[in-house]
N, C-alpha and C. Protein backbone atom coordinates (compact mmCIF):
# COMPACT_ATOMS: atom_id res chain seq x y z
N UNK A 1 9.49 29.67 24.48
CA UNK A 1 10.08 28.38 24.79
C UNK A 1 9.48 27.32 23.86
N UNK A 2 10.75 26.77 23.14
CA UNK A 2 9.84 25.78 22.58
C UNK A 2 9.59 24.05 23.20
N UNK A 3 8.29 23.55 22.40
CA UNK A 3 7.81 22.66 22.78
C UNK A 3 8.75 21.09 21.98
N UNK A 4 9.26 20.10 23.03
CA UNK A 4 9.79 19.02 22.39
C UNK A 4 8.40 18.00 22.44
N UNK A 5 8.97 17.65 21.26
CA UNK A 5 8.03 16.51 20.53
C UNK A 5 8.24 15.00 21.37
N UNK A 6 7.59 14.65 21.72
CA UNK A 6 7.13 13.04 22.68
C UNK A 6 7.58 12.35 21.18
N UNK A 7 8.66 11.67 21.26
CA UNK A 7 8.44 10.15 20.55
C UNK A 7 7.58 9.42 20.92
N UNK A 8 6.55 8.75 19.78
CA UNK A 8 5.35 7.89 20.30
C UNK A 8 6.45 6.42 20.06
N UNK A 9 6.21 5.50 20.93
CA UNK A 9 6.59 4.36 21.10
C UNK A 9 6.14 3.51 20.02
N UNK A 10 6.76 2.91 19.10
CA UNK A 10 6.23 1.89 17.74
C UNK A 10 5.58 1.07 18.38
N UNK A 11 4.25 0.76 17.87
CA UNK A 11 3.28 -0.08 18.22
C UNK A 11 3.74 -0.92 17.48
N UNK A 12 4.11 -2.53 18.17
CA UNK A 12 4.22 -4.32 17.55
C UNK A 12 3.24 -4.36 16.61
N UNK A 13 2.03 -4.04 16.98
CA UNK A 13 0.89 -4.50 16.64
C UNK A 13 -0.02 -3.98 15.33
N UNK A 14 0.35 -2.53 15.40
CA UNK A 14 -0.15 -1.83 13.85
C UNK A 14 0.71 -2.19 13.00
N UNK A 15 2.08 -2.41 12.94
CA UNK A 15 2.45 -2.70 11.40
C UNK A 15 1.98 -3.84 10.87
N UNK A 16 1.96 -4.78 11.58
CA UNK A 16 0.90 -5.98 10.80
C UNK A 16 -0.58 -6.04 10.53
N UNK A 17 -1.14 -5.30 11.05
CA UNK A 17 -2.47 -4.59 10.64
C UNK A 17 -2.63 -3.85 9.37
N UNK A 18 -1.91 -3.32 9.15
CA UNK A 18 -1.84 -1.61 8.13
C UNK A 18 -1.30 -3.15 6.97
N UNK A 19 -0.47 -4.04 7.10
CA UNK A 19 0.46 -4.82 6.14
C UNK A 19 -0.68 -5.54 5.50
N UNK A 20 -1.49 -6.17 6.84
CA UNK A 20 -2.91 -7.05 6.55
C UNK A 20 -4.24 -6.59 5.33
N UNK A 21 -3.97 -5.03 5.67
CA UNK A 21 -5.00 -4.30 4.79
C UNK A 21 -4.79 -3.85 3.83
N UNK A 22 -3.57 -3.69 3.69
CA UNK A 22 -2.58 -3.35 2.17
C UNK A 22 -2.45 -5.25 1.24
N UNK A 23 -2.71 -6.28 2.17
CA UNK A 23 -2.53 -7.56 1.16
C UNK A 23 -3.80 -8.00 1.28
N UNK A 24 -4.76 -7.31 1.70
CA UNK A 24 -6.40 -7.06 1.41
C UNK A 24 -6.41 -7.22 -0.33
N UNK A 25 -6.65 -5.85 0.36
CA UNK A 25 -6.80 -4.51 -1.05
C UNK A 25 -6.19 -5.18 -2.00
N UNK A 26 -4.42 -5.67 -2.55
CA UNK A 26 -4.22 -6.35 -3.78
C UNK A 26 -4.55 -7.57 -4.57
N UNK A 27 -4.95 -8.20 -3.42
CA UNK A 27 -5.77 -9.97 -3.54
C UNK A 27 -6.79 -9.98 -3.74
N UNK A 28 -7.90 -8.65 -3.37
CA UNK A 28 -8.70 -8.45 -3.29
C UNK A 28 -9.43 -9.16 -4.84
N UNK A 29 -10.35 -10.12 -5.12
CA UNK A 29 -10.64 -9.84 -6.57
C UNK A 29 -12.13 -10.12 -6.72
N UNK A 30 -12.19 -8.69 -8.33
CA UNK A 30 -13.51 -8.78 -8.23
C UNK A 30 -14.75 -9.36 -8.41
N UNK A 31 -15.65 -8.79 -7.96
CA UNK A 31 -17.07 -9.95 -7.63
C UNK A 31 -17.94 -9.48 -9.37
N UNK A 32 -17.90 -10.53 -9.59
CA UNK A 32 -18.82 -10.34 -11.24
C UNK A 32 -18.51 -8.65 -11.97
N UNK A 33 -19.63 -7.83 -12.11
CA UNK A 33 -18.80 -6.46 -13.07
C UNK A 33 -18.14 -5.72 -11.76
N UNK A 34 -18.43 -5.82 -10.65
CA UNK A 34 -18.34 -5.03 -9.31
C UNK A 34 -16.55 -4.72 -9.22
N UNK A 35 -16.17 -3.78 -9.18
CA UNK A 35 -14.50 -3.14 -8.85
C UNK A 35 -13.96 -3.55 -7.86
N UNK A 36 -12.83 -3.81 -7.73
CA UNK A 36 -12.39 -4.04 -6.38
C UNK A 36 -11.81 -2.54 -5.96
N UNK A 37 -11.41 -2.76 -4.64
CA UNK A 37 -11.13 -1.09 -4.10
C UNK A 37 -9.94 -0.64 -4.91
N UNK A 38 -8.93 -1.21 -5.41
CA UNK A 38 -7.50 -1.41 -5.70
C UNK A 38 -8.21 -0.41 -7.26
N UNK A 39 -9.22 -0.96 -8.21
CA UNK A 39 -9.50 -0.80 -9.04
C UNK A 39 -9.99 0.61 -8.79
N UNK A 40 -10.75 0.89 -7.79
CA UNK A 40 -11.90 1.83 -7.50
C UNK A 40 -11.35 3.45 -7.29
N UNK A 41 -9.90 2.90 -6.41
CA UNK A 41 -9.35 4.13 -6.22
C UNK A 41 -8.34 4.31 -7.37
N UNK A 42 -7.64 3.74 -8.26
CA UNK A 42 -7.67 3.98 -9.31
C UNK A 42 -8.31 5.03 -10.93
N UNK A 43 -9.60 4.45 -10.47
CA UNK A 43 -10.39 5.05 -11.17
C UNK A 43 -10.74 6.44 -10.77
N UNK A 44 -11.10 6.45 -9.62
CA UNK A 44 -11.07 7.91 -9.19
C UNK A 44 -9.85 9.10 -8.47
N UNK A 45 -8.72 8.46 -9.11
CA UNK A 45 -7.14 9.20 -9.13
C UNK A 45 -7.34 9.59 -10.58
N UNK A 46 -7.88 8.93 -11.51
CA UNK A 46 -8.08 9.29 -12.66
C UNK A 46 -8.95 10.23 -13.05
N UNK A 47 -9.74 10.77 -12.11
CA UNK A 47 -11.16 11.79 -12.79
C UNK A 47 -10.70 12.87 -12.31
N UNK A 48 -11.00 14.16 -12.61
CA UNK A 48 -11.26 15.33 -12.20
C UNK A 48 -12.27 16.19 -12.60
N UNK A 49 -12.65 16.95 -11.76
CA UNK A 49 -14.01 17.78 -12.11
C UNK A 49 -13.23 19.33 -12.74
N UNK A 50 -14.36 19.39 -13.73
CA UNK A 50 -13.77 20.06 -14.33
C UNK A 50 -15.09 21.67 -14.52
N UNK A 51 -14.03 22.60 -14.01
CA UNK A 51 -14.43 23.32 -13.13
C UNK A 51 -15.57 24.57 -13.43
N UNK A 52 -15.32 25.17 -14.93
CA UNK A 52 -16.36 25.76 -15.69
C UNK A 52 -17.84 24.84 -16.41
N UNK A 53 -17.73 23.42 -16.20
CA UNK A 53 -18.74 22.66 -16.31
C UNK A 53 -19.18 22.04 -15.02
N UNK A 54 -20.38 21.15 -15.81
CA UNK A 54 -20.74 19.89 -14.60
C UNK A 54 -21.08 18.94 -14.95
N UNK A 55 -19.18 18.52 -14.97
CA UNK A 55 -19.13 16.64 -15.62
C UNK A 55 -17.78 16.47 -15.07
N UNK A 56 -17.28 15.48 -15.51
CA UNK A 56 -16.25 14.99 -14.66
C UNK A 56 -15.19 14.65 -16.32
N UNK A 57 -13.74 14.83 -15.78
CA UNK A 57 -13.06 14.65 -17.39
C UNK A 57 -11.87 13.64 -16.08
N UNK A 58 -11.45 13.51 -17.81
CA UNK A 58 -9.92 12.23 -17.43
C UNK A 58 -8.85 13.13 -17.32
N UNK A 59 -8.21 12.99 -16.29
CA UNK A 59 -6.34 13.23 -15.80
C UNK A 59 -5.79 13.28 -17.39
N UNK A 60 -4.53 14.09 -17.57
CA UNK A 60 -3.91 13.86 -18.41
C UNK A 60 -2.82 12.22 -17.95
N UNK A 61 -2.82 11.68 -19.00
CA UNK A 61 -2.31 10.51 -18.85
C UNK A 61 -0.84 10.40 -18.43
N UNK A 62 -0.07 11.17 -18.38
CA UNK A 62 1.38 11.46 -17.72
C UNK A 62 0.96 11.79 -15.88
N UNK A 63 -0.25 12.40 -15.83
CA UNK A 63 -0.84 12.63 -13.73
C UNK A 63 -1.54 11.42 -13.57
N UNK A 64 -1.94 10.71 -14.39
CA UNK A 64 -2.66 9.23 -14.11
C UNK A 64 -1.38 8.58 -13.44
N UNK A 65 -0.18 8.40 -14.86
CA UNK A 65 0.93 7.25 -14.72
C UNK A 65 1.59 7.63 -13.15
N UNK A 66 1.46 8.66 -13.16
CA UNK A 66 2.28 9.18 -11.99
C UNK A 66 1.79 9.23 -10.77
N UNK A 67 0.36 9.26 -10.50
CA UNK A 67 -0.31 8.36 -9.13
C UNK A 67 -0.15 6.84 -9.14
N UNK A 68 -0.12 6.13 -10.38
CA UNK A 68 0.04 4.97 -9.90
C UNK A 68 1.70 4.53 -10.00
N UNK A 69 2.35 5.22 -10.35
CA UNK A 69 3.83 4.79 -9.89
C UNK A 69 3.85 5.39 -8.26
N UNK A 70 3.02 6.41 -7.63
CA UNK A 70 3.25 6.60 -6.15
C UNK A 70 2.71 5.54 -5.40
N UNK A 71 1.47 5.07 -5.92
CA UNK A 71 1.03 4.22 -5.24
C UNK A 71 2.13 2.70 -5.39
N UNK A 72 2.38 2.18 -6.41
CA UNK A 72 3.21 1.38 -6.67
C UNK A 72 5.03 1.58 -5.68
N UNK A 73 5.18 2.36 -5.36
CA UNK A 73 6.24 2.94 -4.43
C UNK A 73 6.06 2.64 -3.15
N UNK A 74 5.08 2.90 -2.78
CA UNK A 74 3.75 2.80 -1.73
C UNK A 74 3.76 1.48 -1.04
N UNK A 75 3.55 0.40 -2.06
CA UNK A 75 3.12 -0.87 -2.21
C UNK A 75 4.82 -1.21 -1.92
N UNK A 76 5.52 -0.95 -2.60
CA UNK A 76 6.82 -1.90 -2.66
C UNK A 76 7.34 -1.49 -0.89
N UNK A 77 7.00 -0.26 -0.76
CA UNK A 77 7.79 0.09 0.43
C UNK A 77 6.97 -0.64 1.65
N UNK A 78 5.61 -0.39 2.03
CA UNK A 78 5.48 -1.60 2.63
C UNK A 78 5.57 -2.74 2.50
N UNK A 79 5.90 -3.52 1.50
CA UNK A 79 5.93 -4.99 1.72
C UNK A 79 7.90 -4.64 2.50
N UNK A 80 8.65 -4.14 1.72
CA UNK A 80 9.86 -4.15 2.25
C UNK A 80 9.91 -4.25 3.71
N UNK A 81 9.14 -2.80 4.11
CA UNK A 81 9.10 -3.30 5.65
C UNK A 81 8.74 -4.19 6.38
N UNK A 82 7.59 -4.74 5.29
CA UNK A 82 7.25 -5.58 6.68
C UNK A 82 8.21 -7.21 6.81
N UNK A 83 8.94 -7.26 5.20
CA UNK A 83 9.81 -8.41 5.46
C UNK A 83 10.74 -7.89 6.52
N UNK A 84 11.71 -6.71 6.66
CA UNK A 84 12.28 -6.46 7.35
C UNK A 84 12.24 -6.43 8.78
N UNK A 85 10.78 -6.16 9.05
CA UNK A 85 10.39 -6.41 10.38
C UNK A 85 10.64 -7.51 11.10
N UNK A 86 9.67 -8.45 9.61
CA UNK A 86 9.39 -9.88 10.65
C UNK A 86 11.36 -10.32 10.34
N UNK A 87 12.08 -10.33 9.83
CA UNK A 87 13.35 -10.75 10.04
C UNK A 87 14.15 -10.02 11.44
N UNK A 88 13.88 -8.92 12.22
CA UNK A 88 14.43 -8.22 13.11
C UNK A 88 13.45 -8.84 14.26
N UNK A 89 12.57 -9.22 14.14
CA UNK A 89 11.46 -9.77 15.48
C UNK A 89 11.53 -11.14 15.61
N UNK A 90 12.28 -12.03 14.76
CA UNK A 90 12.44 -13.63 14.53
C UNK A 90 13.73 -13.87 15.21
N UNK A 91 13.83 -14.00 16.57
CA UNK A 91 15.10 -14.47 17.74
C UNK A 91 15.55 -15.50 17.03
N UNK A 92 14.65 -16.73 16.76
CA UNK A 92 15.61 -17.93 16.35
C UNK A 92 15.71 -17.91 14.37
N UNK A 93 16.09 -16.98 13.99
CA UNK A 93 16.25 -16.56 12.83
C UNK A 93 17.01 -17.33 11.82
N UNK A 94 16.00 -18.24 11.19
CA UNK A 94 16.38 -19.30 10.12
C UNK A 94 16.42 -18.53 9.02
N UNK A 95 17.42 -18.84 7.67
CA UNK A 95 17.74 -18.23 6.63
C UNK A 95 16.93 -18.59 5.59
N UNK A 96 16.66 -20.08 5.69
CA UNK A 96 16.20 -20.46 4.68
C UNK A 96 14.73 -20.36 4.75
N UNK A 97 13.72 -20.41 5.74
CA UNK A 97 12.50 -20.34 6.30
C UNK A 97 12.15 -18.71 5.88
N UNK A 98 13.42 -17.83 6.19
CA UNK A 98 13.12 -16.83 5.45
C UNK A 98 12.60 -16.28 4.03
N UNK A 99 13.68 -17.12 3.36
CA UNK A 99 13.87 -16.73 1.92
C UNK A 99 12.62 -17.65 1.75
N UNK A 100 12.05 -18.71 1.73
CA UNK A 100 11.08 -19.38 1.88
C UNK A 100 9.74 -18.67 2.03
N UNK A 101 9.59 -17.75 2.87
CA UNK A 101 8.28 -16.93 3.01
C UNK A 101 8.21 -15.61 2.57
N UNK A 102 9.70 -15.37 2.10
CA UNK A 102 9.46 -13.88 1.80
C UNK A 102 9.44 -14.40 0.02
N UNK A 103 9.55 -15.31 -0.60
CA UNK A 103 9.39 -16.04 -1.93
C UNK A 103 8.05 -16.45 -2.14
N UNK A 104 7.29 -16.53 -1.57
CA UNK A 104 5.84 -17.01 -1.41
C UNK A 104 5.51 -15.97 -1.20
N UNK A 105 5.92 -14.53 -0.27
CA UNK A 105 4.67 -13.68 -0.29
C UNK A 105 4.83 -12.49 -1.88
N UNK A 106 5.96 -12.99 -2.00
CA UNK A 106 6.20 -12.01 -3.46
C UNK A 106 5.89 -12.26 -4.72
N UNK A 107 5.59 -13.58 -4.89
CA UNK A 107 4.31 -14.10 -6.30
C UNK A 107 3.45 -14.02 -6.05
């Protein structure tokens, strides 16, 4: 017999959390030579250990470009949602107040 899967109920409250820590991380900027995380995990999408030694080498540059176009995918798709959200959760839903904040959070 098989087992049905429980829909978990969308939490209000984590998507603006998870949104909060994702416009962390890109604003984030760095402190004198110190990386920011944005930078950090970057850098280490870029290394791999390399496996008959013991040192660390660089990604070929086509598996570099291509973590940061996922991450960049990543990035676009949450901000999408979360404009989409706050436009489906806004009862008295002004057009222009919209385009207004979703223009400010995108520069």
């Amino acid at each position: 017999m098989k087992r049905k899967c429980k829909k978990r109920p969308q939490s209000a409250s984590l998507a603006p959390i998870l949104f909060g820590m994702m416009i962390n991380i890109l604003t984030e900027n760095p402190k004198g030579l110190k990386s920011n995380a944005l930078q950090l995990f970057l850098i280490g999408r870029g290394l791999k250990s390399v496996s008959s030694r013991s040192h660390l080498g660089f990604c070929a540059a086509n598996e570099i470009s291509k973590n940061c176009n996922n991450l960049l995918r990543l990035m676009r798709h949450m901000v999408c949602g979360h404009i989409c959200r706050n436009a489906q959760m806004d009862h008295n839903f002004d057009h222009d107040k919209f385009m207004h904040s979703t223009c400010d959070l995108l520069k």
